[in-house]
Protein backbone atom coordinates (compact mmCIF):
# COMPACT_ATOMS: atom_id res chain seq x y z
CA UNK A 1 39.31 99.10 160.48
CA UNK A 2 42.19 101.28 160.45
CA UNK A 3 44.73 97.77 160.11
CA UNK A 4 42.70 97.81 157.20
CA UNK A 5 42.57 101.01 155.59
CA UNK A 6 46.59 101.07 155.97
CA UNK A 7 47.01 97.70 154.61
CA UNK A 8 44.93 98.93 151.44
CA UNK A 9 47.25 102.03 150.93
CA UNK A 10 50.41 99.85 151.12
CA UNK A 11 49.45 97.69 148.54
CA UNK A 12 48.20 100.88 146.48
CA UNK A 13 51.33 102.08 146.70
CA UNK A 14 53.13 99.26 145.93
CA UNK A 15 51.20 98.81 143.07
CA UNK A 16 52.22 102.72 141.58
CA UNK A 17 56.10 101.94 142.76
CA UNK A 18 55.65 98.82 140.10
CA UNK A 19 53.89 100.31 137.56
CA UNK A 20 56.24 103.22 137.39
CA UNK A 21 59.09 101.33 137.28
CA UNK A 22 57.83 98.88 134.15
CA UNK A 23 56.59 102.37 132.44
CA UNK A 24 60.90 103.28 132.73
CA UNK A 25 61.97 100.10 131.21
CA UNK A 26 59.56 100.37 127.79
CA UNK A 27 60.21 103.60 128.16
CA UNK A 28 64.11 103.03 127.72
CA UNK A 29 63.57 99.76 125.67
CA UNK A 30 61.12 101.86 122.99
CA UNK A 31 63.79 104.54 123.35
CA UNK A 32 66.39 102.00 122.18
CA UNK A 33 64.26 101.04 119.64
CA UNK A 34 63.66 104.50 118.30
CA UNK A 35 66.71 106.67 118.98
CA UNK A 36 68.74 106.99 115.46
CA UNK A 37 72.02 106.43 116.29
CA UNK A 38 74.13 107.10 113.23
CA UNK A 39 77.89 105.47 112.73
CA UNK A 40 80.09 106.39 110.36
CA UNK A 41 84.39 107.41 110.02
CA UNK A 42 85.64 109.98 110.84
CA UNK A 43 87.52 111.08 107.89
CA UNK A 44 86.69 110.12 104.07
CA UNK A 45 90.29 109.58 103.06
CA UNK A 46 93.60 109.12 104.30
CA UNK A 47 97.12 108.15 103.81
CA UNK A 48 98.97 105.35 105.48
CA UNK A 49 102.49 105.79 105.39
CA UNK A 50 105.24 102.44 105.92
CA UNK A 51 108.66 102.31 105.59
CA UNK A 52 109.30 99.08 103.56
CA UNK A 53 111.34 96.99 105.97
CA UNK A 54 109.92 93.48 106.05
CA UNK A 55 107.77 93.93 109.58
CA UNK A 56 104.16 93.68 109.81
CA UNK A 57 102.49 97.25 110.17
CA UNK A 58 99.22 97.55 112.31
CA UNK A 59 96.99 100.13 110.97
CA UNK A 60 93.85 101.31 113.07
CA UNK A 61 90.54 103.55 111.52
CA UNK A 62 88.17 105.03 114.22
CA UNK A 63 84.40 104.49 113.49
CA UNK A 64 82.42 107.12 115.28
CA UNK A 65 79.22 107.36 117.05
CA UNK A 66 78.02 110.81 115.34
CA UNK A 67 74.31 110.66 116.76
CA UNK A 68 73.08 109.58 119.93
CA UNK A 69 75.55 110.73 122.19
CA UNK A 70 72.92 112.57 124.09
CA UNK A 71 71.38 110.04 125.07
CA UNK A 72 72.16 108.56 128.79
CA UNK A 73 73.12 104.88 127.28
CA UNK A 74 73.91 103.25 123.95
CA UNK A 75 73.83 99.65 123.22
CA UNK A 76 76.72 97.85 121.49
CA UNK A 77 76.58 98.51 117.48
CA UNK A 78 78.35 96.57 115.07
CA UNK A 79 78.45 96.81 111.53
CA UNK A 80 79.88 94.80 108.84
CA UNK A 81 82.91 96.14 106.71
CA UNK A 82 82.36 95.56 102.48
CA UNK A 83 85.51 96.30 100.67
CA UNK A 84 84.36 98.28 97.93
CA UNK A 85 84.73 97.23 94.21
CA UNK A 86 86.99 100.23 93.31
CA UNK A 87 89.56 99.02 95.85
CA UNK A 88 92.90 98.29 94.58
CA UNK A 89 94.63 96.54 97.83
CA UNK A 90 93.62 93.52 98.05
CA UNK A 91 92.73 91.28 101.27
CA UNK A 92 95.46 88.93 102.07
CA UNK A 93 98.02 90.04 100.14
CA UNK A 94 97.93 94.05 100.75
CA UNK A 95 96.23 93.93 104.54
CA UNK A 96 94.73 91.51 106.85
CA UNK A 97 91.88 92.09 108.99
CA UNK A 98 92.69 91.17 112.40
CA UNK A 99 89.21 90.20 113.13
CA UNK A 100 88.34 87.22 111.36
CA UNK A 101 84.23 88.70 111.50
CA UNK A 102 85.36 91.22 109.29
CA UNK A 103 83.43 93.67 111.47
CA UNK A 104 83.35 96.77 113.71
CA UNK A 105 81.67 97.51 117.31
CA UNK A 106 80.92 100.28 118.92
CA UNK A 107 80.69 98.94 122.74
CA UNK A 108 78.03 100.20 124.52
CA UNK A 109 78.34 103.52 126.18
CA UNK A 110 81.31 104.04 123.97
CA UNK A 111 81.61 106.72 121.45
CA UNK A 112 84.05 104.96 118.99
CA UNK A 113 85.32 101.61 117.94
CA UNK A 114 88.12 100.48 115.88
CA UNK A 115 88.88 98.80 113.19
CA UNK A 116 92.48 97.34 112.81
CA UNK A 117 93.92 95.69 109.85
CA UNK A 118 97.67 94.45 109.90
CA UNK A 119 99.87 95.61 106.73
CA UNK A 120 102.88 93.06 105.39
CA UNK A 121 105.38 96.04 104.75
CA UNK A 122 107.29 92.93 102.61
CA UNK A 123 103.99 93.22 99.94
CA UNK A 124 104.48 96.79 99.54
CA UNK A 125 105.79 97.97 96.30
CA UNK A 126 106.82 101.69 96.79
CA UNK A 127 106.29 102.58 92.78
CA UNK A 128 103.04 101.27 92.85
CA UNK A 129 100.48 102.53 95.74
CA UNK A 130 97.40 100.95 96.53
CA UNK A 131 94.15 102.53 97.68
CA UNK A 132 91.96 100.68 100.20
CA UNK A 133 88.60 101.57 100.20
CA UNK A 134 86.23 100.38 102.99
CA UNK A 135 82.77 100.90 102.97
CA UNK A 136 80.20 100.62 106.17
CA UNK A 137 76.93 98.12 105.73
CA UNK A 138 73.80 98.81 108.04
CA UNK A 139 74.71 98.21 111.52
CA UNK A 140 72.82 96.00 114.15
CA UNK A 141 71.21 99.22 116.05
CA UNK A 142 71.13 102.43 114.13
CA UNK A 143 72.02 103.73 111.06
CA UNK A 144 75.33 104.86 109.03
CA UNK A 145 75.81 108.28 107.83
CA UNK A 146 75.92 108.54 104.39
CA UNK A 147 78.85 110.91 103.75
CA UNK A 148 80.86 109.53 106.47
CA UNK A 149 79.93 105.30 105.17
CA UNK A 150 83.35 104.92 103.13
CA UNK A 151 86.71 105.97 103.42
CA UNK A 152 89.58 105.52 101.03
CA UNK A 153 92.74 104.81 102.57
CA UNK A 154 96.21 105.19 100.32
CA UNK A 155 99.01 102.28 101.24
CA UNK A 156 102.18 104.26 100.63
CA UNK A 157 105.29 102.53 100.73
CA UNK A 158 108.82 104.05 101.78
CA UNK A 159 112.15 102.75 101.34
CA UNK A 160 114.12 102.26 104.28
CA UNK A 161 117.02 104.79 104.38
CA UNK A 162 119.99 105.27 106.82
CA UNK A 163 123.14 106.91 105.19
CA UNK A 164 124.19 108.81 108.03
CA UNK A 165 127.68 108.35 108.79
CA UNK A 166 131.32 109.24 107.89
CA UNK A 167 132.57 108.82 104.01
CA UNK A 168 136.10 108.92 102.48
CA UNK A 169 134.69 111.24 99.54
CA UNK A 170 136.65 111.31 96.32
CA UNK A 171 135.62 113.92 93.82
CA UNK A 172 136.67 114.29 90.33
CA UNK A 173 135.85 117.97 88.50
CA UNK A 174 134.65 118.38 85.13
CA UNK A 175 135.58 122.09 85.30
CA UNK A 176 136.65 124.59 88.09
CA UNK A 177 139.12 127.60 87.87
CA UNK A 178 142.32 126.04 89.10
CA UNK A 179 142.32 123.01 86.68
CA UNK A 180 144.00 120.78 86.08
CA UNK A 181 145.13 121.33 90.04
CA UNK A 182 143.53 120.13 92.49
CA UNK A 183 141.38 117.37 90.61
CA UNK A 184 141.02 115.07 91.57
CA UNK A 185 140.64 115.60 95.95
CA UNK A 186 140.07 113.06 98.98
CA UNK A 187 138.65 113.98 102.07
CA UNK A 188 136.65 112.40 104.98
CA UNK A 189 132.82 113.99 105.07
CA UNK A 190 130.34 113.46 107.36
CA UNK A 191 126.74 113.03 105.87
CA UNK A 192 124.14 113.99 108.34
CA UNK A 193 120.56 113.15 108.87
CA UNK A 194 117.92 115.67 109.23
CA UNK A 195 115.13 113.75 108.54
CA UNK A 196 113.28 110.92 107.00
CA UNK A 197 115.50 110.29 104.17
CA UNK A 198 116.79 113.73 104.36
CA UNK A 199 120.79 114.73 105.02
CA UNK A 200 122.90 117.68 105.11
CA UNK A 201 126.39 117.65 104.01
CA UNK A 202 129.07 120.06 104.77
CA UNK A 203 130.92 121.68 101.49
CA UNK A 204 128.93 119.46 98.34
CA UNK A 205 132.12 120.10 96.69
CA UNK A 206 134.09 117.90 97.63
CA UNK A 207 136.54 120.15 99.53
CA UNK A 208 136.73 122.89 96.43
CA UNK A 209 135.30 125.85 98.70
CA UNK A 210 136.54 124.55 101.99
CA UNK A 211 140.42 123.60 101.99
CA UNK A 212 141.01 124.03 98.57
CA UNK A 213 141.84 126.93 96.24
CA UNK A 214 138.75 128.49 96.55
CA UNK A 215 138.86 129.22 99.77
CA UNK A 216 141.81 131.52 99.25
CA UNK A 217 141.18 132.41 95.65
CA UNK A 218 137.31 133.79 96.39
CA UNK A 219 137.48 133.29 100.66
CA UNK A 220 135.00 130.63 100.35
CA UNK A 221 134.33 128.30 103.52
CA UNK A 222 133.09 124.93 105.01
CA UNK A 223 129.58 126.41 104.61
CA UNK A 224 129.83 128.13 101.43
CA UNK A 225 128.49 125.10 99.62
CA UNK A 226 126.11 123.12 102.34
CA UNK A 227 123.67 120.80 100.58
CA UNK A 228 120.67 118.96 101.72
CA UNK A 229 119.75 115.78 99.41
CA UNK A 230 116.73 112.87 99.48
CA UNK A 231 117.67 109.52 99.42
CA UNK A 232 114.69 107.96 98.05
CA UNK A 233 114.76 104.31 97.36
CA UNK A 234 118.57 104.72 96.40
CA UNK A 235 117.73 107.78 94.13
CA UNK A 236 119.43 110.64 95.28
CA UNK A 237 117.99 114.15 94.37
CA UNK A 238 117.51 117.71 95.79
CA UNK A 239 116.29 121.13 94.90
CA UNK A 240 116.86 124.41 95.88
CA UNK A 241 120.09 124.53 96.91
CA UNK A 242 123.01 126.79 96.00
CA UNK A 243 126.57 127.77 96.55
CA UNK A 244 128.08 131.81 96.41
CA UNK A 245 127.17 132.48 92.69
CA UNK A 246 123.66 130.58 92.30
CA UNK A 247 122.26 127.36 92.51
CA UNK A 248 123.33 124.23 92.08
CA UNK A 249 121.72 121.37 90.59
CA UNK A 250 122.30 117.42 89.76
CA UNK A 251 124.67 117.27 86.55
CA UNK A 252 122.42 116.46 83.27
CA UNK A 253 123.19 112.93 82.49
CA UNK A 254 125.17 112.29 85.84
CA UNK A 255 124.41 109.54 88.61
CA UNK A 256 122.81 110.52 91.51
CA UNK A 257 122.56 107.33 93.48
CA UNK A 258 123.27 104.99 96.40
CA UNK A 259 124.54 101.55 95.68
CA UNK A 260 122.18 99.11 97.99
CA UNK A 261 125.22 96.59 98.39
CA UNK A 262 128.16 98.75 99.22
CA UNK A 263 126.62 101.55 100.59
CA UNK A 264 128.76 104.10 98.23
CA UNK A 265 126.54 107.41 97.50
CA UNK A 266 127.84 108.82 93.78
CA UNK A 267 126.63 112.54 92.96
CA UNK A 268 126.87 114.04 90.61
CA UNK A 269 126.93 117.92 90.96
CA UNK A 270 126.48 121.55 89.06
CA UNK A 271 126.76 124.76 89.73
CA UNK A 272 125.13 127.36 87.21
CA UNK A 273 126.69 130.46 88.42
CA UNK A 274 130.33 129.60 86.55
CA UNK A 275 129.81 125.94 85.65
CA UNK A 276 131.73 124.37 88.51
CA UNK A 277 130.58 120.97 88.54
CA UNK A 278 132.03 117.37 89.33
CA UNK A 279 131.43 113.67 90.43
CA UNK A 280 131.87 112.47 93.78
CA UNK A 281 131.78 109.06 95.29
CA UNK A 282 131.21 108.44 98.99
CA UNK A 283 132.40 105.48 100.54
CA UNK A 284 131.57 104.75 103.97
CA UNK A 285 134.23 104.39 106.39
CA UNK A 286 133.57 101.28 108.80
């Protein structure tokens, strides 16, 4: 009788350890079901940035798990990627998506997935940017968040530059104090780089304020006139900048750029203080 009675409560118990366990599993399956997670990127705009030298770019945008992070487990979530209507880049010419789907997961457990495209640096036409603007449709589990469902990303296109380097500098002056002496003046000058497209050079003058009769006339120096210049896409330009008496600007009418062939910088230079002002080329030095 007892066999008996302890046989019963085994398979009572057994019976509750089952029961409990299918009540977890619709409990997590309806939880699943239920939950809203909510997708969506994390930014609404951005800019992507490529120098334009011929290589293929990859560029990658985060999709975010914004809602259901509390919960112990997510399932994977994938959603389909629309390229809106107002979208100027076009697919296959201005990006490629790398996966052929044309879609997005979010692996389960994970909080994020990415979405990379690959960008042909040779299609990019630096006058003319073009925005890419991806939109989110309804994912497999979930929902997307409306303010976060498109994002509108800018393809910006920069022209390779590297001028760094020594030049044999001529310089030819439309007016300073000592004329017609010292015009025009040859000297080695080395341009420097401090930054994208960005360079310093030592005495803009061609050698006026440095070594020549300024700098015993008015005890000018190598650093009395110190310029930094853009190179952008062969334009040269700057702002800003100034020698002893006030600042110094490109000459009206003058060129101000870089010869893509030979490499030879001309600027063309003023100075408002007392209307110093002049042309000079750069040739690199090999």
């Amino acid at each position: 009788m007892k066999n008996t009675k302890l046989l019963a409560l085994i398979l009572f118990s057994m019976l509750l350890t089952t029961s409990c366990v299918d009540d977890d599993v619709q409990e997590i399956e309806g939880e699943f079901a239920t939950t809203p997670f909510v997708i969506g990127f994390s930014e609404t705009s951005r800019d992507a940035i490529f120098q334009v030298d011929g290589s293929v770019q990859t560029l990658e945008i985060p999709v975010n798990l914004i809602n259901g992070l509390e919960y112990a487990s997510s399932p994977n979530i994938t959603a389909s990627l629309i390229v809106d209507a107002t979208s100027t880049a076009v697919p296959g010419t201005d990006f490629n998506f790398t996966n052929p789907s044309q879609t997005v997961t979010i692996e389960e457990d994970r909080d994020f997935g990415m979405i990379e495209l690959t960008v042909d640096t040779d299609n990019i036409d630096v006058d003319n940017s073009k925005t890419l603007v991806l939109r989110l449709a309804e994912p497999s589990v979930g929902l997307v968040a409306q303010q976060f469902q498109t994002i509108s990303i800018e393809i910006i296109g920069l022209c390779v530059s590297d001028l760094a380097g020594m030049y044999s500098v001529t310089t030819t002056y439309g007016y300073h104090d000592f004329l017609p002496a010292y015009n025009p003046n040859t000297m080695d000058i080395e341009v420097v780089s401090v930054g994208d497209g960005l360079y310093e050079v030592f005495d803009f003058s061609g050698g006026l304020y440095s070594s020549g009769p300024y700098a015993d006339a008015y005890n000018t120096g190598p650093t009395s006139f110190t310029v930094q210049f853009s190179d952008i896409c062969n334009n040269i330009t700057w702002s800003g900048q100034t020698d002893p008496w006030g600042a110094c600007t490109p000459l009206d009418g003058g060129v101000n750029a870089v010869n893509p062939t030979t490499g030879v910088i001309t600027i063309s230079w003023f100075c408002e203080g007392y209307g110093e002002n002049g042309v000079s080329v750069y040739t690199p030095i090999d």
